[in-house]
N, C-alpha and C. Protein backbone atom coordinates (compact mmCIF):
# COMPACT_ATOMS: atom_id res chain seq x y z
N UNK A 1 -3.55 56.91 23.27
CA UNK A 1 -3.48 55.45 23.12
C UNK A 1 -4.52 55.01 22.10
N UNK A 2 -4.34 53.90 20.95
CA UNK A 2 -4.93 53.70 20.04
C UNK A 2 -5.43 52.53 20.63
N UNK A 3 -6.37 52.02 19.69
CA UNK A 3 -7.35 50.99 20.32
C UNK A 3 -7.25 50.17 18.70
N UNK A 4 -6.57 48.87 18.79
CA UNK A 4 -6.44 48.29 17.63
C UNK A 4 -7.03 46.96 17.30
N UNK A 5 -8.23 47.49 18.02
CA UNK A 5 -9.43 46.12 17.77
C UNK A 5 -10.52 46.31 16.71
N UNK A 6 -10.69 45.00 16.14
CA UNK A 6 -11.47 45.65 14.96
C UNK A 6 -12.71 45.97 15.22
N UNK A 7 -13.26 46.89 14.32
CA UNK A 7 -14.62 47.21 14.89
C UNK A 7 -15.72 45.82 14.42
N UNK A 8 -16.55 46.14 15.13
CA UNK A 8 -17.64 44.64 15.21
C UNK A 8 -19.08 45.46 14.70
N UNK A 9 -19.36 44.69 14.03
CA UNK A 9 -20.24 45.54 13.47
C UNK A 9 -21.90 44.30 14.01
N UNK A 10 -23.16 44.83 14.31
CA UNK A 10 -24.37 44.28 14.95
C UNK A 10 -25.44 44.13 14.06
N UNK A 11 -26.40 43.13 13.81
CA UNK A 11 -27.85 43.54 12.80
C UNK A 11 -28.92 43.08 13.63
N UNK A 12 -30.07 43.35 13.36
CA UNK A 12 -31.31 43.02 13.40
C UNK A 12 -31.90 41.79 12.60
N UNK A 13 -31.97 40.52 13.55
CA UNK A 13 -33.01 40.20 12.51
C UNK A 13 -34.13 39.50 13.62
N UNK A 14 -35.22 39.67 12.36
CA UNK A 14 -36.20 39.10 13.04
C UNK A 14 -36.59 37.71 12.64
N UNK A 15 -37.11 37.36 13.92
CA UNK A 15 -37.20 35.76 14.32
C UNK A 15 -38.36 35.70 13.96
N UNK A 16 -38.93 34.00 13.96
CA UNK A 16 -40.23 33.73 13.46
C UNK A 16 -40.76 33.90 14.92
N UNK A 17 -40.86 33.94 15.55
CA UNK A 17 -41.77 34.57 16.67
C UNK A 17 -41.73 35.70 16.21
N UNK A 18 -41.89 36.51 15.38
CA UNK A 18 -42.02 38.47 15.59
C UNK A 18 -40.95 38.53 15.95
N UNK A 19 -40.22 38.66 17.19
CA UNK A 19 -39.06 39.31 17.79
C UNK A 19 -38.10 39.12 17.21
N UNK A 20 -37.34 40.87 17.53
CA UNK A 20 -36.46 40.81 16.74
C UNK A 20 -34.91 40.80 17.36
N UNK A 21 -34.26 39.93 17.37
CA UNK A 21 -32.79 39.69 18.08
C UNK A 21 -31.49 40.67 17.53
N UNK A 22 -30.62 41.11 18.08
CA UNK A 22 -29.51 41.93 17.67
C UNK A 22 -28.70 40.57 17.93
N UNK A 23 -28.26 40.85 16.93
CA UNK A 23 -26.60 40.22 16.52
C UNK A 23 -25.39 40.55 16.14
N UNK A 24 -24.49 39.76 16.84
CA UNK A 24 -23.23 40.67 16.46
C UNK A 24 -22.95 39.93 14.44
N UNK A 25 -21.99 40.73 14.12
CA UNK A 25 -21.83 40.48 12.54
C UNK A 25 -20.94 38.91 12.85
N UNK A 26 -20.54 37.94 13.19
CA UNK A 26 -20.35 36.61 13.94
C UNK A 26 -20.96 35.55 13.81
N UNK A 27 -21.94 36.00 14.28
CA UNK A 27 -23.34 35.71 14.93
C UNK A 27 -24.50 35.46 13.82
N UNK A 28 -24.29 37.10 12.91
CA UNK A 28 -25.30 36.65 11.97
C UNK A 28 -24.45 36.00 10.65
N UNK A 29 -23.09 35.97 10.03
CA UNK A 29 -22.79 35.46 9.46
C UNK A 29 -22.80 33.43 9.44
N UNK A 30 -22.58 33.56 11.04
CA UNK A 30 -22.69 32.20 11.38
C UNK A 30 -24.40 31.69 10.84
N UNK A 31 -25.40 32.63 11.31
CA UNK A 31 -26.67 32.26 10.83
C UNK A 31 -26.81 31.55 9.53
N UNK A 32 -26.67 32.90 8.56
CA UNK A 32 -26.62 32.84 7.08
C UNK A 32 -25.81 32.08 6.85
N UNK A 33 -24.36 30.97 7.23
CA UNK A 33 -23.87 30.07 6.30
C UNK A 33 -25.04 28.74 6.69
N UNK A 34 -25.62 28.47 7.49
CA UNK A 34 -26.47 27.41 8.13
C UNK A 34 -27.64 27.29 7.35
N UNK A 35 -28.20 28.41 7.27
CA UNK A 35 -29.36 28.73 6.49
C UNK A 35 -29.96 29.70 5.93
N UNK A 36 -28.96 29.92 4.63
CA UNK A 36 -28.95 31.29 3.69
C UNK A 36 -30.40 31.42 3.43
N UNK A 37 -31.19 30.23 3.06
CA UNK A 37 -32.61 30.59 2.36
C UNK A 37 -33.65 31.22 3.37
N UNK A 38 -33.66 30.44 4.59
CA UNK A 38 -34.32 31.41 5.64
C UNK A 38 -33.78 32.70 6.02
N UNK A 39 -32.69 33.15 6.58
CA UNK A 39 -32.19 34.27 6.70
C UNK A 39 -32.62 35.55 5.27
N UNK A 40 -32.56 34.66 3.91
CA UNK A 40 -32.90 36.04 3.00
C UNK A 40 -34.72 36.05 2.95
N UNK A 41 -35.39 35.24 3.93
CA UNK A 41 -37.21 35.70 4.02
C UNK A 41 -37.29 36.61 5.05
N UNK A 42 -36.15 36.15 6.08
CA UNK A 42 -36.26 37.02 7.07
C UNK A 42 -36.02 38.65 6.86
N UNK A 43 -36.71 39.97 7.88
CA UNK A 43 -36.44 40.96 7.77
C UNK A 43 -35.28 41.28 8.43
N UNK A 44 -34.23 41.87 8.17
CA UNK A 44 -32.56 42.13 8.85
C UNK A 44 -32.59 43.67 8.59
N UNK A 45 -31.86 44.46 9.67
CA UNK A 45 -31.41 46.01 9.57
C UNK A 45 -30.20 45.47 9.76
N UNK A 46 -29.19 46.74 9.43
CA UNK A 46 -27.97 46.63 10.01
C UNK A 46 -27.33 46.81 8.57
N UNK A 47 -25.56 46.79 8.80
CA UNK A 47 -24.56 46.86 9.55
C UNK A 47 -25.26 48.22 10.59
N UNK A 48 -24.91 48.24 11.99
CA UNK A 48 -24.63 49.34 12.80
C UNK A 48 -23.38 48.91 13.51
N UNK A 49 -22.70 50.22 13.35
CA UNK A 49 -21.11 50.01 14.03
C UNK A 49 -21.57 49.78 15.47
N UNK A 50 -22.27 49.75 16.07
CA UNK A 50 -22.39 49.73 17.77
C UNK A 50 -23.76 48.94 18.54
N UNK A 51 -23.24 48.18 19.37
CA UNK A 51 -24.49 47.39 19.59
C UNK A 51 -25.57 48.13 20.46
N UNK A 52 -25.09 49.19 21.15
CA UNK A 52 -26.32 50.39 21.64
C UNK A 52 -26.93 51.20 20.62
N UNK A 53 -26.43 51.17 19.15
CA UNK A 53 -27.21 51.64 17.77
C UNK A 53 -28.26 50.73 17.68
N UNK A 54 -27.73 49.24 17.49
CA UNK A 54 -28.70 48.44 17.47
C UNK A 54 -29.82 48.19 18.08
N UNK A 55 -29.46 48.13 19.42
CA UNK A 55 -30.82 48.28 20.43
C UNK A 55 -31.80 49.54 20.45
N UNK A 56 -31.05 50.27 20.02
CA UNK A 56 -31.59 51.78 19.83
C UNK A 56 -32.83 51.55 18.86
N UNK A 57 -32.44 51.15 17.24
CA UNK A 57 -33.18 51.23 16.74
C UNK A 57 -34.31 49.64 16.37
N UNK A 58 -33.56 48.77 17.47
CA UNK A 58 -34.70 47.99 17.71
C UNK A 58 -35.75 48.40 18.49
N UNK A 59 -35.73 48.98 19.40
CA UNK A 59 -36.45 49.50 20.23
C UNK A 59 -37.46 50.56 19.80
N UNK A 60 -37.41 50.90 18.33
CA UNK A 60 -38.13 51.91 17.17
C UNK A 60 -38.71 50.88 16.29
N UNK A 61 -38.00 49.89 15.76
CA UNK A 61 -38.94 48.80 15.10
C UNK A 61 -40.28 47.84 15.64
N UNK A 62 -40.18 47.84 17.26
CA UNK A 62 -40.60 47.69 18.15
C UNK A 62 -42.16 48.94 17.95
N UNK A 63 -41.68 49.90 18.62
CA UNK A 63 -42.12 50.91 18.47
C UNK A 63 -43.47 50.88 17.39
N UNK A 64 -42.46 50.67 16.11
CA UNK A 64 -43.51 51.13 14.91
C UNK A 64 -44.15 49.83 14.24
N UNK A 65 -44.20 48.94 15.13
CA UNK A 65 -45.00 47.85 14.95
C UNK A 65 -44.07 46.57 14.33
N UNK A 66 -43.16 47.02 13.47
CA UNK A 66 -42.32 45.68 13.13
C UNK A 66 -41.98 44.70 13.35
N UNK A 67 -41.91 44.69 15.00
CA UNK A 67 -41.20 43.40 16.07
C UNK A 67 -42.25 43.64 16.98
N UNK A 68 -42.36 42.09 17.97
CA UNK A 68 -42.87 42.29 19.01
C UNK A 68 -41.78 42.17 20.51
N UNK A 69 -42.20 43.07 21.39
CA UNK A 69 -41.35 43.08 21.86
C UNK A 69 -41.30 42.32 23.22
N UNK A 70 -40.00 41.68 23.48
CA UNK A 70 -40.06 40.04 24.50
C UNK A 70 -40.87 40.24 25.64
N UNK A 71 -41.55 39.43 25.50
CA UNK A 71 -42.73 39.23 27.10
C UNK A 71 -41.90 38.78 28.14
C-alpha cells in the first residue's frame, strides 16, 4: 500500500529568546511571508524530511550552545 501524502518537510528557527522552535515547512513559510526581514537575521536549519530529524538535531544545537533550551 502506497502512502500518497506529500512529504512535509520541518526547520529550525531560532527565536529572540535564544530558543529554538521546530516548524513545520507551513508554519515557517507562513513566518517568512509576515516578516521576511526578521526571519533572514534569524538563525534557521532545515529542510529535514522528518520532524523527529528536527528535534534530533535541535536537541544538538541545544547541546552545542546555539539555543537555549525551554525552562
Amino acid at each position: 500500500m502506497t502512502d500518497n501524502t506529500p512529504e512535509e518537510n520541518w526547520y529550525i528557527v531560532k527565536q529572540a529568546s535564544e530558543q529554538c522552535k521546530v516548524m513545520s515547512a507551513e508554519e515557517f513559510e507562513a513566518l517568512s511571508e509576515t516578516d521576511a526581514t526578521e526571519v533572514a537575521l534569524r538563525e534557521t536549519w532545515g529542510p529535514f524530511k522528518a520532524k523527529n530529524q528536527a528535534i534530533a538535531k535541535r536537541v544538538g544545537l541545544i547541546r552545542a550552545g546555539k539555543c537555549k533550551p525551554v525552562s
